[in-house]
Protein backbone atom coordinates (compact mmCIF):
# COMPACT_ATOMS: atom_id res chain seq x y z
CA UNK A 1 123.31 118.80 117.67
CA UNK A 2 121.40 117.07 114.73
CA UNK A 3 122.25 115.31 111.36
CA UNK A 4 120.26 115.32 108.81
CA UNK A 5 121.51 111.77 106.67
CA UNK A 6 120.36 110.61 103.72
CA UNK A 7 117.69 108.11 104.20
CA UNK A 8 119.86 105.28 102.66
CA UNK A 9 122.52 106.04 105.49
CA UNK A 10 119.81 106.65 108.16
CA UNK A 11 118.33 102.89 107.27
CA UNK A 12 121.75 101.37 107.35
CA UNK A 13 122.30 102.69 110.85
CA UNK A 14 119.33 101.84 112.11
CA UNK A 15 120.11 98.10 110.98
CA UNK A 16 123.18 98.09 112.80
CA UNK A 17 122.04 99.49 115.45
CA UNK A 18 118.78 96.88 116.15
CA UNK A 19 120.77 94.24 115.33
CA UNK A 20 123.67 94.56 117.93
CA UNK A 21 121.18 96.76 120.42
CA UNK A 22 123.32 99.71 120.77
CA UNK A 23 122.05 102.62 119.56
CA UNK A 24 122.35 105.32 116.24
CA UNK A 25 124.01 107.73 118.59
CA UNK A 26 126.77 104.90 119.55
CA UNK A 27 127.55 104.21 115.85
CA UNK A 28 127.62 108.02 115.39
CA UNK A 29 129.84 109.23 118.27
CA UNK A 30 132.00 105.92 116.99
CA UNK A 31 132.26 107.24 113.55
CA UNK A 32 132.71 110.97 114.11
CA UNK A 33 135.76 109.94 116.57
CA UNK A 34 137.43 107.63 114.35
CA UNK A 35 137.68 110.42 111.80
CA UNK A 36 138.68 112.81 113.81
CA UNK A 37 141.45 110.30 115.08
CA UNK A 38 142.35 109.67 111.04
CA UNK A 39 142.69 113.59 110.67
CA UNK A 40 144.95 114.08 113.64
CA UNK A 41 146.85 110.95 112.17
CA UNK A 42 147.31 112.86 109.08
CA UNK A 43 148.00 115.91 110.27
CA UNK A 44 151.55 114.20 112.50
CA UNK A 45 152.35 112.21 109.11
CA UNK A 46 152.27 115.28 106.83
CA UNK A 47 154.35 117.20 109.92
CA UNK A 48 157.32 114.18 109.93
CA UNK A 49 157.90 113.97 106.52
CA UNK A 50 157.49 117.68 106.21
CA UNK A 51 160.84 117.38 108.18
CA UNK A 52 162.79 115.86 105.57
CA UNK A 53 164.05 113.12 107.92
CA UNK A 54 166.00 110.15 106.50
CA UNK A 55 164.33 107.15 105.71
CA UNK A 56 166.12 103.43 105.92
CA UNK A 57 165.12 100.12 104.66
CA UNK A 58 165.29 97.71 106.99
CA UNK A 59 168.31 95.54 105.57
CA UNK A 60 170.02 98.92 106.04
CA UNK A 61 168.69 99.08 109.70
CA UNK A 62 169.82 95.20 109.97
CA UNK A 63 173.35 96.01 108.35
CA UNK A 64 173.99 99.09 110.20
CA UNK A 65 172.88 97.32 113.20
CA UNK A 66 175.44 94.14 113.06
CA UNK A 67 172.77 91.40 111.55
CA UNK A 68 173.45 89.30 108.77
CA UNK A 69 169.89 89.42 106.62
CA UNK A 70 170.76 86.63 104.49
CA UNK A 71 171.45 84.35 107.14
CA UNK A 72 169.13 81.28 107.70
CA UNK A 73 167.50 80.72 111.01
């Protein structure tokens, strides 16, 4: 597969990439997968609150759940 960036991009990876000594393809691969991670990320948030679950803050967690909030420790 090849990319075509613009040269602007294509300078700022090479940069990185002589400076830490890994290479274009590393950053690349690196960056591809991290979106791909934030789309499947969005994909399971947009599913749960498609599901119309309830939400709770968490003093009403902390009340429901026997803990007094306004206590000092």
């Amino acid at each position: 597969m090849q990319i075509q960036f613009d040269p602007y991009i294509e300078s700022q990876l090479q940069s990185i990439a002589a400076q830490s000594g890994k290479s274009v393809d590393f950053y690349v691969l690196q960056a591809v997968s991290n979106y791909l991670e934030d789309i499947a990320e969005a994909a399971r948030a947009k599913q749960i609150l498609s599901q119309n679950n309830p939400a709770y803050t968490q003093d009403e967690v902390e009340r429901e759940l026997g803990f007094d909030s306004s206590a000092k420790h």
